[in-house]
C-alpha atoms as a PDB file:
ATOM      1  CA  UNK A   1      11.870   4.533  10.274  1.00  0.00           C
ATOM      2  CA  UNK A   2      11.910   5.416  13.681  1.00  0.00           C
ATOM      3  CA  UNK A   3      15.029   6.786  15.767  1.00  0.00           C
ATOM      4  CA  UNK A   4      14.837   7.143  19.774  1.00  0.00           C
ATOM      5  CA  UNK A   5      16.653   9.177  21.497  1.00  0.00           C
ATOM      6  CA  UNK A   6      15.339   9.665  24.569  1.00  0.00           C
ATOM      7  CA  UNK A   7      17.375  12.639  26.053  1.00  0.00           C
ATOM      8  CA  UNK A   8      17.313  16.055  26.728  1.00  0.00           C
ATOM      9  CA  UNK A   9      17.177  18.712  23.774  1.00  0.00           C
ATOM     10  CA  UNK A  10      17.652  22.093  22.805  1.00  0.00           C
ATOM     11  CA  UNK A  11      14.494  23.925  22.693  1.00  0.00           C
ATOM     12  CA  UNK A  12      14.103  24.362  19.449  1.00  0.00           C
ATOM     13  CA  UNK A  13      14.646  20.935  17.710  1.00  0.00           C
ATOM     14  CA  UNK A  14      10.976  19.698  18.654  1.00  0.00           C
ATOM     15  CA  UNK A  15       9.959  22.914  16.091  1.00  0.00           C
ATOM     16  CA  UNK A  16      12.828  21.728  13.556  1.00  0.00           C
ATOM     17  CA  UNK A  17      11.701  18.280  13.667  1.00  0.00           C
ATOM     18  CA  UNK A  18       8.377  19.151  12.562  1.00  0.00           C
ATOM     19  CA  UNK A  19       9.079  21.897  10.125  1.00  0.00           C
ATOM     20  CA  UNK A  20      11.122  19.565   8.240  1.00  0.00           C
ATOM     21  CA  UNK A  21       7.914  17.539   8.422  1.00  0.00           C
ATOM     22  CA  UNK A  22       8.337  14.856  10.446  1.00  0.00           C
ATOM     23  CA  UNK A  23       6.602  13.570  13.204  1.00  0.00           C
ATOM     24  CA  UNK A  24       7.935  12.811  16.369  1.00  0.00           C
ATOM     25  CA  UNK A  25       6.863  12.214  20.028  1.00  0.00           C
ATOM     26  CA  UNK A  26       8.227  14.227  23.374  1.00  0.00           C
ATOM     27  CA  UNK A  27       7.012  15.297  26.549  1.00  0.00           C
ATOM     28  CA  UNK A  28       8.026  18.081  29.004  1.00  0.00           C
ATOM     29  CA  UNK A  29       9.980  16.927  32.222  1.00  0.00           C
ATOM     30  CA  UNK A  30       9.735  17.913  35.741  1.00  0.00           C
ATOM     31  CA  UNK A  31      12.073  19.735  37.986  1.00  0.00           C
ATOM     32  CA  UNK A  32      13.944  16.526  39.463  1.00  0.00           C
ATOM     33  CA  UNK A  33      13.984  14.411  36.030  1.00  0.00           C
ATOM     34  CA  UNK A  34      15.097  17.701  34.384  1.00  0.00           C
ATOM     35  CA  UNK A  35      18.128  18.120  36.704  1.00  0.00           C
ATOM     36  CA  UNK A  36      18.828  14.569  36.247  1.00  0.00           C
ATOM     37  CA  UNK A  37      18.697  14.882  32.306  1.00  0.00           C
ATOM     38  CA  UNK A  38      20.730  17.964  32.538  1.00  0.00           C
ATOM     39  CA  UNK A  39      23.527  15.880  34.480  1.00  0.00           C
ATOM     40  CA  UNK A  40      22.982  13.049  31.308  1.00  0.00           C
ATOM     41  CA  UNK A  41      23.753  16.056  28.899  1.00  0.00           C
ATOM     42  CA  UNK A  42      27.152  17.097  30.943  1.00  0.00           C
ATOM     43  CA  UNK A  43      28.381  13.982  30.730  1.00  0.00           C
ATOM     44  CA  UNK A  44      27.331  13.561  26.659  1.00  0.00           C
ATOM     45  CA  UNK A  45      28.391  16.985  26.130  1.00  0.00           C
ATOM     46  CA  UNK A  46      32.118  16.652  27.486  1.00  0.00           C
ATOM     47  CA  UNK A  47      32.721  12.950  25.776  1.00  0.00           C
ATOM     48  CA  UNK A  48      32.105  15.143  22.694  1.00  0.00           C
ATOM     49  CA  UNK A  49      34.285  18.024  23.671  1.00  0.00           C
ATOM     50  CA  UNK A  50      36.865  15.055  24.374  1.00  0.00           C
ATOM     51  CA  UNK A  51      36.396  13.860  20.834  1.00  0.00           C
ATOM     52  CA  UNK A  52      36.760  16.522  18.957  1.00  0.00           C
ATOM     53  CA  UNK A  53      38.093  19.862  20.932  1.00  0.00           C
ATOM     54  CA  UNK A  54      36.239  22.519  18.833  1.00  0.00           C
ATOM     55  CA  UNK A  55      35.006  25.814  19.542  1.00  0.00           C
ATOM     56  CA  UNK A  56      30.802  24.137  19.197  1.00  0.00           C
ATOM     57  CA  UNK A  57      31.593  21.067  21.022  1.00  0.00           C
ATOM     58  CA  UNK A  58      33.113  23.652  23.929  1.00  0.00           C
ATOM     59  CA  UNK A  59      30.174  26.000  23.206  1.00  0.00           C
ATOM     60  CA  UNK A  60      27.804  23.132  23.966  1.00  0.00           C
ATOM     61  CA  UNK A  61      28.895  21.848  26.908  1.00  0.00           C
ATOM     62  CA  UNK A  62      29.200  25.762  28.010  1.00  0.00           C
ATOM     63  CA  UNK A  63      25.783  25.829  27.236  1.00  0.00           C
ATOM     64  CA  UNK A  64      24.854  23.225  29.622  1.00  0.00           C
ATOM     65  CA  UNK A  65      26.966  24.525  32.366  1.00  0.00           C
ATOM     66  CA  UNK A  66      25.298  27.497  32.476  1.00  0.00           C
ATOM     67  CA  UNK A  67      22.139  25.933  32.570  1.00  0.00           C
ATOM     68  CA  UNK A  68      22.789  23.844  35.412  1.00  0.00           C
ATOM     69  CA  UNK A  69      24.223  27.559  36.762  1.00  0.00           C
ATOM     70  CA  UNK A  70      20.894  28.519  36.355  1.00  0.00           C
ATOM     71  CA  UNK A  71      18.761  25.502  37.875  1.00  0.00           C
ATOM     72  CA  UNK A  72      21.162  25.515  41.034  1.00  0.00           C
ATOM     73  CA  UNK A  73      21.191  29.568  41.303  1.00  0.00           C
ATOM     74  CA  UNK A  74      25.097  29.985  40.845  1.00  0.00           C
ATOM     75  CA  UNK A  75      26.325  33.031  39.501  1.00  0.00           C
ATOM     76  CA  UNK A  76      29.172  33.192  37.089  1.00  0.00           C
ATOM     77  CA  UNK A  77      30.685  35.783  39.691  1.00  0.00           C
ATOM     78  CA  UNK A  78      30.640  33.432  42.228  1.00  0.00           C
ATOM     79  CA  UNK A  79      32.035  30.661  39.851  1.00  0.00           C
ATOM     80  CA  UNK A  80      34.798  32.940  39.019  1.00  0.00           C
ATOM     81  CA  UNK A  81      35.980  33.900  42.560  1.00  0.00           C
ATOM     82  CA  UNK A  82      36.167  29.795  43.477  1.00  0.00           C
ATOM     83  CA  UNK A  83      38.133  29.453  40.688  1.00  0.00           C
ATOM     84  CA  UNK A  84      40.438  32.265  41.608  1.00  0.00           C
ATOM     85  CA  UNK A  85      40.838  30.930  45.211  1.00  0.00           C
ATOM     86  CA  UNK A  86      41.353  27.451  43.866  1.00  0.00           C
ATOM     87  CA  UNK A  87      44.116  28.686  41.409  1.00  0.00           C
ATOM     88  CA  UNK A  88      45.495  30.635  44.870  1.00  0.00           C
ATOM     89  CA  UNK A  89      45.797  27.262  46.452  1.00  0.00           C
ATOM     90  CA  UNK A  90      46.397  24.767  44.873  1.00  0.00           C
ATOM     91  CA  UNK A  91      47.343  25.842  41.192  1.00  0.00           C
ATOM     92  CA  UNK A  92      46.068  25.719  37.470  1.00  0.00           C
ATOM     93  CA  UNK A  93      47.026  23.452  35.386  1.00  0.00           C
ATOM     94  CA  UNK A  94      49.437  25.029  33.606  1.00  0.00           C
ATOM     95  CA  UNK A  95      53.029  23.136  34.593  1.00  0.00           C
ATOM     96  CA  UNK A  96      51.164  20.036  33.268  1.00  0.00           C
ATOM     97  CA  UNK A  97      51.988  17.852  36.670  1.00  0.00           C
ATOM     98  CA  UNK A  98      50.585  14.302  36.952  1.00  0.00           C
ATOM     99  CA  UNK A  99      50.700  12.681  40.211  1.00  0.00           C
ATOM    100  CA  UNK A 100      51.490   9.406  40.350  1.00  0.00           C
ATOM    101  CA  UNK A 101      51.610   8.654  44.221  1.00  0.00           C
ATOM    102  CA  UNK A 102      51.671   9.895  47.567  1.00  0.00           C
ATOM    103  CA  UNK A 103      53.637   7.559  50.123  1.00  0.00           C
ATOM    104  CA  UNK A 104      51.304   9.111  53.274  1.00  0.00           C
ATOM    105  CA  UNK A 105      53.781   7.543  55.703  1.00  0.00           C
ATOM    106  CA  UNK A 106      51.527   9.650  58.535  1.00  0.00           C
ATOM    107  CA  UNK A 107      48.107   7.864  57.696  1.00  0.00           C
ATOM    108  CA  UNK A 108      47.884   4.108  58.501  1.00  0.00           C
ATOM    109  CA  UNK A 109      46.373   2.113  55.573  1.00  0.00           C
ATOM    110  CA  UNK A 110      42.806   0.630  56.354  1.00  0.00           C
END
C-alpha cells in the first residue's frame, strides 16, 4: 500500500524509511520551494502544538522556527531583543486581555 505525503521531513526519516525496508520516493527541493515547505510545516507544526500542548509538539514547531531563523539569517539575539521591546510596549500576555472592540470615533469608516 502506498501512503503520500508530500511534505517536508526531518532529515533522517528518508534513512528510517528504508532501514525499516521499505521503499519510498523523494526528491530534494530548491531554495524558494524549500522556504515555502518550511512555511507548510509552521503552520502543521502549531495545529499540532494546538492539539495537544506537549513538550515534543512545542519542541517541533521550535524546531522549525529555528530553521526558518536560519534560512532568513535571524539570530535568536535579535529575536530576543524584539521581543523585549514588544513586551516594553505593548505587553505580554500575561493579564489574559481579549479585545473585543475599539469605537475609533477619530477615523471615519470607509
Amino acid at each position: 500500500m502506498i501512503f503520500y505525503y508530500n511534505k517536508l521531513v526531518r532529515d533522517k526519516v528518508i534513512e528510517n524509511i528504508k532501514k525499516k525496508g521499505h521503499k519510498c520516493e523523494y526528491r530534494k527541493l530548491n531554495e524558494d520551494e524549500y522556504k515555502k515547505e518550511l512555511d507548510k510545516k509552521l503552520l502543521e507544526e502549531a495545529s499540532e502544538v494546538i492539539e495537544a500542548h506537549s513538550a515534543e509538539e512545542i519542541g517541533d514547531l521550535m524546531k522549525v522556527v529555528q530553521t526558518i531563523m536560519r534560512e532568513y539569517n535571524i539570530s535568536f539575539d535579535e529575536v530576543k531583543e524584539i521581543m523585549k521591546l514588544k513586551d516594553n510596549k505593548n505587553g505580554a500576555f500575561d493579564e489574559r486581555l481579549f479585545l473585543i472592540s475599539v469605537d475609533e470615533k477619530d477615523k471615519e469608516r470607509e
